[in-house]
PDB file of N, CA and C in Angstrom:
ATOM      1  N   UNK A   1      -7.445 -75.950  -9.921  1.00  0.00           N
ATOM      2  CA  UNK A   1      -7.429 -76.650  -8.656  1.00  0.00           C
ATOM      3  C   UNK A   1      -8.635 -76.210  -7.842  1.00  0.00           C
ATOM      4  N   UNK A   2      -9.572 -77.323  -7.480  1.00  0.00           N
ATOM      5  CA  UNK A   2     -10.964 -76.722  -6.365  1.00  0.00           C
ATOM      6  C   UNK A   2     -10.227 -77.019  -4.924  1.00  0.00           C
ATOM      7  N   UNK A   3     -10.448 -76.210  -4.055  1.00  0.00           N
ATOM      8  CA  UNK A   3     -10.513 -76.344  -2.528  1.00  0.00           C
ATOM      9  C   UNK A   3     -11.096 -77.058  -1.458  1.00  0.00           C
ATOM     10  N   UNK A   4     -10.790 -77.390  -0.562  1.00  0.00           N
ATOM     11  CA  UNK A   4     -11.869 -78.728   0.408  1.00  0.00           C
ATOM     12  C   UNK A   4     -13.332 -77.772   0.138  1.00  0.00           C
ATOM     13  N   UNK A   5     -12.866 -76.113   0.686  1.00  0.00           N
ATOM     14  CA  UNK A   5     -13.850 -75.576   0.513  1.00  0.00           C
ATOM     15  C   UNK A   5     -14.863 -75.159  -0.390  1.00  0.00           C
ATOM     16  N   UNK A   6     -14.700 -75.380  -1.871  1.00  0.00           N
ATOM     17  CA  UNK A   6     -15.417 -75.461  -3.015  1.00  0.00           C
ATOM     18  C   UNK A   6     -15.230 -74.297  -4.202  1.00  0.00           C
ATOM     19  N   UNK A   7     -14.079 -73.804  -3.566  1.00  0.00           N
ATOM     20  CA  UNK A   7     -13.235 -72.847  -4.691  1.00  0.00           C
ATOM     21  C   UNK A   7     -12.580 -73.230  -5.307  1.00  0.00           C
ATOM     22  N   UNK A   8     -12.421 -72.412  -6.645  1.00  0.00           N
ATOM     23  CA  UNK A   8     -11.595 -73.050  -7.808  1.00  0.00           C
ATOM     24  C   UNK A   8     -10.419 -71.545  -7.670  1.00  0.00           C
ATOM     25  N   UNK A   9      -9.008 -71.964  -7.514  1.00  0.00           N
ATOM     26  CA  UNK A   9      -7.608 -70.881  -7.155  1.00  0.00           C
ATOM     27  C   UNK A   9      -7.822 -70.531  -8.937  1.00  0.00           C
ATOM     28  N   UNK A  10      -8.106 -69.308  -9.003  1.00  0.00           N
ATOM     29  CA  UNK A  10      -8.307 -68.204 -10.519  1.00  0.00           C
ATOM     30  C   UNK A  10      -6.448 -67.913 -10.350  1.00  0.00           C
ATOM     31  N   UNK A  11      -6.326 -67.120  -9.155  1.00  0.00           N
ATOM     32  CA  UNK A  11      -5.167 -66.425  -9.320  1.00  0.00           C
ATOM     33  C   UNK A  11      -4.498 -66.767  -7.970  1.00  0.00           C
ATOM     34  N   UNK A  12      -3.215 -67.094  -7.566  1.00  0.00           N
ATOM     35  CA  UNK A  12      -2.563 -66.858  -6.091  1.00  0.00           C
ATOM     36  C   UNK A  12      -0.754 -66.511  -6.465  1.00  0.00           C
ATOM     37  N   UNK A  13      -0.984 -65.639  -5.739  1.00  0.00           N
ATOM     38  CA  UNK A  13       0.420 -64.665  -6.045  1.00  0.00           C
ATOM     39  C   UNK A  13       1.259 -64.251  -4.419  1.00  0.00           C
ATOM     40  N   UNK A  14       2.190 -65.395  -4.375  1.00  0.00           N
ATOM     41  CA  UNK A  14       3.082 -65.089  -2.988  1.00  0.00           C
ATOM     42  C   UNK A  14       3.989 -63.557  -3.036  1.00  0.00           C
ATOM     43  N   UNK A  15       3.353 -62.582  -2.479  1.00  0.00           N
ATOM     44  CA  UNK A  15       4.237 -61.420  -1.991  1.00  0.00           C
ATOM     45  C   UNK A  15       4.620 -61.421  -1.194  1.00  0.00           C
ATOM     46  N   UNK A  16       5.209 -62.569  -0.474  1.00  0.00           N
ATOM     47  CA  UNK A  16       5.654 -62.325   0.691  1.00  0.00           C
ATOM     48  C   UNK A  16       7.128 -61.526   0.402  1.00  0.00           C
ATOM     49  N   UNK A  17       8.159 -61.458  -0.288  1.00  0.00           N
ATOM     50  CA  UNK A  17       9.118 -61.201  -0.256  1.00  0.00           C
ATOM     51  C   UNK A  17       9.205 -59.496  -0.790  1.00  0.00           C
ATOM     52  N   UNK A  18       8.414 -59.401  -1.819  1.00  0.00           N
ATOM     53  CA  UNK A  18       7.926 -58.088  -2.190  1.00  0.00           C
ATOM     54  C   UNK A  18       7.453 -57.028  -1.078  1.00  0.00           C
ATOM     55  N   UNK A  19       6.760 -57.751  -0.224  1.00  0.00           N
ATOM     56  CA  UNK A  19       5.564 -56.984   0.462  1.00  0.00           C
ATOM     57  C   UNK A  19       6.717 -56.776   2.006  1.00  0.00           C
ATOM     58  N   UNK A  20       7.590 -57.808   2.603  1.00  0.00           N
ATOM     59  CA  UNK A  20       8.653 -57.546   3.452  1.00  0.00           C
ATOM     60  C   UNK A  20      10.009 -56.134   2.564  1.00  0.00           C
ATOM     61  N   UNK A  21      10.462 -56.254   1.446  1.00  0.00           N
ATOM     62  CA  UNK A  21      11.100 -55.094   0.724  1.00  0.00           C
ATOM     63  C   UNK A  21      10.681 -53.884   0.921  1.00  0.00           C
ATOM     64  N   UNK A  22       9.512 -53.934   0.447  1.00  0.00           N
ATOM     65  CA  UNK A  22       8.455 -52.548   0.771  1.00  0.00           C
ATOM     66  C   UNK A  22       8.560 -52.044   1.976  1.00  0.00           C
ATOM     67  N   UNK A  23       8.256 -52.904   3.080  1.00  0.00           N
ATOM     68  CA  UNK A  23       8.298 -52.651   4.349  1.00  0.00           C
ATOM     69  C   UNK A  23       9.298 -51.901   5.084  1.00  0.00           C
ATOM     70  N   UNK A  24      10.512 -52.545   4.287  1.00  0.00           N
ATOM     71  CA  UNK A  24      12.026 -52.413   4.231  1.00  0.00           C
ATOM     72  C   UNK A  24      11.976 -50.903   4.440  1.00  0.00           C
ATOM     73  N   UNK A  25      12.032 -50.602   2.728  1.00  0.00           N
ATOM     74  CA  UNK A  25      11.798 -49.174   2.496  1.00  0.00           C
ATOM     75  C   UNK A  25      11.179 -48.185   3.195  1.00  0.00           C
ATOM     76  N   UNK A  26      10.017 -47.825   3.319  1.00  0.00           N
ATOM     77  CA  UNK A  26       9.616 -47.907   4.163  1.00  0.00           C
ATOM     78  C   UNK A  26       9.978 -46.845   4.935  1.00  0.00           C
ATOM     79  N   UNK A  27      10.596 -47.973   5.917  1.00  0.00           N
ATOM     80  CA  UNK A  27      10.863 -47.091   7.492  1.00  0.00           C
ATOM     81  C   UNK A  27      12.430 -46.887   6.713  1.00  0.00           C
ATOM     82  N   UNK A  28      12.917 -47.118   6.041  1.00  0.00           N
ATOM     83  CA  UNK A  28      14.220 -46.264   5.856  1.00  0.00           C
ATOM     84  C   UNK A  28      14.328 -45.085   5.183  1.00  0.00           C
ATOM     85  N   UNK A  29      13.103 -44.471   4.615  1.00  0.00           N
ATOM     86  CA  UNK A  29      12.152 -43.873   4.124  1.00  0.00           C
ATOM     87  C   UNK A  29      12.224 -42.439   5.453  1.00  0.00           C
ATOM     88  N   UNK A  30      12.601 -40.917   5.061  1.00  0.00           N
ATOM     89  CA  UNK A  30      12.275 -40.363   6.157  1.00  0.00           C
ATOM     90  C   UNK A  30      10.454 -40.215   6.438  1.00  0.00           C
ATOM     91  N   UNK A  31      10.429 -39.742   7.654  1.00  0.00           N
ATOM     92  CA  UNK A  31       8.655 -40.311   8.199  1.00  0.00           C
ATOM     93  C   UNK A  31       7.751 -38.851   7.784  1.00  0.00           C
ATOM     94  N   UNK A  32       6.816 -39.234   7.394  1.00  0.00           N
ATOM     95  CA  UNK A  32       5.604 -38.581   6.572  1.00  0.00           C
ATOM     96  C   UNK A  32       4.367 -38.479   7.625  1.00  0.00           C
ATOM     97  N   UNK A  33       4.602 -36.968   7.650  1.00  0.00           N
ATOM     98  CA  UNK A  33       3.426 -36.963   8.173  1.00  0.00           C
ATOM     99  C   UNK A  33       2.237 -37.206   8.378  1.00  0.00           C
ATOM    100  N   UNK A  34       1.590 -37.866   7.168  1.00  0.00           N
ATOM    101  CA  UNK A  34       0.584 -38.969   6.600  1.00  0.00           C
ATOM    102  C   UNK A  34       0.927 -40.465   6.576  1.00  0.00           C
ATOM    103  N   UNK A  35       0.113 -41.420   6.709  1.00  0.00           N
ATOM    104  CA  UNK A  35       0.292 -42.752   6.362  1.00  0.00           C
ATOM    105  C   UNK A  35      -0.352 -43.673   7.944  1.00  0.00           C
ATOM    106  N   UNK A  36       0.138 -45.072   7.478  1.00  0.00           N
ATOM    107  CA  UNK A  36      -0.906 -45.984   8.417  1.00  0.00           C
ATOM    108  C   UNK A  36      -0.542 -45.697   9.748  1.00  0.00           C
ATOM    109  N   UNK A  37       0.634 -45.413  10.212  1.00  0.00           N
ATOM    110  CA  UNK A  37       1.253 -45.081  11.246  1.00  0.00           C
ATOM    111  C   UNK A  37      -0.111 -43.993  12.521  1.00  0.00           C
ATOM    112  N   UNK A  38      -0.762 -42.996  11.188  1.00  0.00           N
ATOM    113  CA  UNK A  38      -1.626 -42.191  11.984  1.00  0.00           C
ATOM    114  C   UNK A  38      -2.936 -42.860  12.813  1.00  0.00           C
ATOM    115  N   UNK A  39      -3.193 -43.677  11.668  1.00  0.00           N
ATOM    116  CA  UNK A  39      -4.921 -44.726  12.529  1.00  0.00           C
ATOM    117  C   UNK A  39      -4.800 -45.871  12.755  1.00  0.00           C
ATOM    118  N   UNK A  40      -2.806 -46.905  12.997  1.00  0.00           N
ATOM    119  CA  UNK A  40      -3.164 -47.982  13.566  1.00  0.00           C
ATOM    120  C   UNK A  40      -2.063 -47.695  14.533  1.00  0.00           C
ATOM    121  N   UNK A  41      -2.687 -47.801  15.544  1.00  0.00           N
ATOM    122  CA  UNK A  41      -2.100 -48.047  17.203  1.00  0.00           C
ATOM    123  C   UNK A  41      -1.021 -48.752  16.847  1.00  0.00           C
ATOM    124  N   UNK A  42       0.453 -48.072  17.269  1.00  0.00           N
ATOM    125  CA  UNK A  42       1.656 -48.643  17.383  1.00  0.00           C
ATOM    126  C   UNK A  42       1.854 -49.419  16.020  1.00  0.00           C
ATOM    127  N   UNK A  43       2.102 -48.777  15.385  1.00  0.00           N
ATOM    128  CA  UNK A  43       1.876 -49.184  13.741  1.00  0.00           C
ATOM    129  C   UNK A  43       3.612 -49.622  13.422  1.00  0.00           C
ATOM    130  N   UNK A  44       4.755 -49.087  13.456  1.00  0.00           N
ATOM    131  CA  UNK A  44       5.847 -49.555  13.778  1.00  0.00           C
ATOM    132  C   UNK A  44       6.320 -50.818  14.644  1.00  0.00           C
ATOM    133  N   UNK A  45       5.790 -50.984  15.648  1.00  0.00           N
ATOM    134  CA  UNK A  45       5.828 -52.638  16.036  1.00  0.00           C
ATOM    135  C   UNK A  45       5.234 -53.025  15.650  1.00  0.00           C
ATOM    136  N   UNK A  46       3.973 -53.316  14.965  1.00  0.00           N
ATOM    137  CA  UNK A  46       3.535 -53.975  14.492  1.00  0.00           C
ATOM    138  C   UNK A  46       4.290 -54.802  13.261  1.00  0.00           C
ATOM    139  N   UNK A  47       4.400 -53.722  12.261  1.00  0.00           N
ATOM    140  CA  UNK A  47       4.970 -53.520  10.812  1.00  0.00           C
ATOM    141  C   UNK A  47       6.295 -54.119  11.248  1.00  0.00           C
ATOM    142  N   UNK A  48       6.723 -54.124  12.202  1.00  0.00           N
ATOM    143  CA  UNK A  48       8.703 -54.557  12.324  1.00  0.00           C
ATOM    144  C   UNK A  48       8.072 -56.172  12.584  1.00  0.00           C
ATOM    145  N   UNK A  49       7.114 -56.577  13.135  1.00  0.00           N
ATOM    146  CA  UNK A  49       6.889 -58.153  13.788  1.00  0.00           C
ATOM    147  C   UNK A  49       6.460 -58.874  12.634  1.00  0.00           C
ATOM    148  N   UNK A  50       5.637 -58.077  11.473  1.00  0.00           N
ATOM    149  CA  UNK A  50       5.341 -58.324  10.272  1.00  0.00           C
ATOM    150  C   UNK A  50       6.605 -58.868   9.205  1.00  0.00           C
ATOM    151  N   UNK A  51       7.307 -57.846   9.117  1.00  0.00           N
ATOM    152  CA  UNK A  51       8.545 -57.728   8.157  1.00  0.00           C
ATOM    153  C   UNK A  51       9.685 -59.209   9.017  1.00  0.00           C
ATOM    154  N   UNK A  52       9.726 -58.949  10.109  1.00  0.00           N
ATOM    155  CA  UNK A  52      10.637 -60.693  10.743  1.00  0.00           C
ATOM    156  C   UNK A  52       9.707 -61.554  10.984  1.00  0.00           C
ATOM    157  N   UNK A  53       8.355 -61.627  10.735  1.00  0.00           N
ATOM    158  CA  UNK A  53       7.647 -63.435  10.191  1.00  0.00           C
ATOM    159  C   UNK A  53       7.591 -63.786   8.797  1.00  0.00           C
ATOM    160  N   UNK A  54       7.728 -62.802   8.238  1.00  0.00           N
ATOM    161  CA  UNK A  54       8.131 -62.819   6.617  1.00  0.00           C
ATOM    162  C   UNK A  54       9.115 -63.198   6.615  1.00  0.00           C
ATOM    163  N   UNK A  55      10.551 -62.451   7.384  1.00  0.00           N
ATOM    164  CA  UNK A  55      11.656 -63.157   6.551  1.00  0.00           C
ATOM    165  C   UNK A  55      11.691 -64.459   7.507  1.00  0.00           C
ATOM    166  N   UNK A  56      11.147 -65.330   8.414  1.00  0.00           N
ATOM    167  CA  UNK A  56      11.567 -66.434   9.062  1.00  0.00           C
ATOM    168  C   UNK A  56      10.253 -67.345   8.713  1.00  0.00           C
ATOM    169  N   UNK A  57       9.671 -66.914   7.707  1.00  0.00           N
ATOM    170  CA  UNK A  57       8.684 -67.766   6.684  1.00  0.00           C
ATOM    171  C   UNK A  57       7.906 -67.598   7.737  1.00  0.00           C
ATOM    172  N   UNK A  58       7.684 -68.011   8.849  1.00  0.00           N
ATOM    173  CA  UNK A  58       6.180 -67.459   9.406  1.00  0.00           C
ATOM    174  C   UNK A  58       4.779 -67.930   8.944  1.00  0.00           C
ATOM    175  N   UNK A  59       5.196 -66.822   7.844  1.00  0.00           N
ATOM    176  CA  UNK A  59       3.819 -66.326   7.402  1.00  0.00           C
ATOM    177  C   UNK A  59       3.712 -65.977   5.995  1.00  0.00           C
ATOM    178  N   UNK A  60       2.464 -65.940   5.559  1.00  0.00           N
ATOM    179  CA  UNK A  60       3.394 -65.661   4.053  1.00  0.00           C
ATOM    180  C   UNK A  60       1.924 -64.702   3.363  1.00  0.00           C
ATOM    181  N   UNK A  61       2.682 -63.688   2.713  1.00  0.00           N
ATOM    182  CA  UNK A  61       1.175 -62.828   2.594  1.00  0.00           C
ATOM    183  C   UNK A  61       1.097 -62.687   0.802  1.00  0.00           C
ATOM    184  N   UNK A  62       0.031 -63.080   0.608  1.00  0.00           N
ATOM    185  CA  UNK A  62      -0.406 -64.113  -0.786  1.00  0.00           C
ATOM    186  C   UNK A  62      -2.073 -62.614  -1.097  1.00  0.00           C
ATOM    187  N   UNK A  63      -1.872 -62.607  -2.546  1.00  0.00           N
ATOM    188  CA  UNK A  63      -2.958 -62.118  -3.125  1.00  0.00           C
ATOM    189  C   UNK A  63      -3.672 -63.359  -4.000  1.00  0.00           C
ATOM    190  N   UNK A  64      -4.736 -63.564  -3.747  1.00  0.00           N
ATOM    191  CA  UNK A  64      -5.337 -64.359  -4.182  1.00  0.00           C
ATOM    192  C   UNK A  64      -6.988 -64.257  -5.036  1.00  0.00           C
ATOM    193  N   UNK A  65      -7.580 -65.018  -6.079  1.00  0.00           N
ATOM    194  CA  UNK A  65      -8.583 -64.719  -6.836  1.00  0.00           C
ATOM    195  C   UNK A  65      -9.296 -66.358  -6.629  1.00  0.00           C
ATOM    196  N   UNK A  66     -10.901 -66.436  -5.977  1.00  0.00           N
ATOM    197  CA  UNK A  66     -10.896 -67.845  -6.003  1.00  0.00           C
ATOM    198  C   UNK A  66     -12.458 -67.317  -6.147  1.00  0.00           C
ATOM    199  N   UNK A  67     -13.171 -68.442  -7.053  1.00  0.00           N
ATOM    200  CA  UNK A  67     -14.355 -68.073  -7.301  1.00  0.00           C
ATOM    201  C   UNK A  67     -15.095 -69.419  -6.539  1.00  0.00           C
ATOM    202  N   UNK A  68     -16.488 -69.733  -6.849  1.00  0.00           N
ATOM    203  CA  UNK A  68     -17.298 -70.718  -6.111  1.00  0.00           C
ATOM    204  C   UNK A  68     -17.166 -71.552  -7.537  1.00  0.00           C
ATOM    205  N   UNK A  69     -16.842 -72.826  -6.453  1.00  0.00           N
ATOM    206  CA  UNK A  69     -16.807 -74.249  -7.770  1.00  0.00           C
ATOM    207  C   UNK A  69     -18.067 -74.477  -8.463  1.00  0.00           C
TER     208      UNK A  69
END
């Protein structure tokens, strides 16, 4: 499949449901003194606003491989 934009989709892989699980874990997970929490500002609201546009479809967070047509 090429794109309006002139890519041809190699690979596209929806994690959205994977990548909200993880999230899950996670914070139910006791807290580590290491991790993203340390270098992104308010990293817990963030990550909680993340994990409920995932599950209310929102948004959908996709790994993808697209080369030039």
């Amino acid at each position: 499949m090429t794109t309006q934009a002139g890519f041809e989709i190699t690979t596209w892989n929806d994690l959205t449901d994977v990548a909200a699980e993880t999230m899950r874990a996670f914070f139910a997970a006791p807290a580590n003194p290491l991790g993203l929490h340390v270098f992104v500002p308010d990293f817990t609201t963030k990550a909680a606003n993340l994990i409920a546009n995932a599950e209310q479809n929102r948004i959908r967070l996709i790994q993808a491989v697209l080369t030039a047509a």
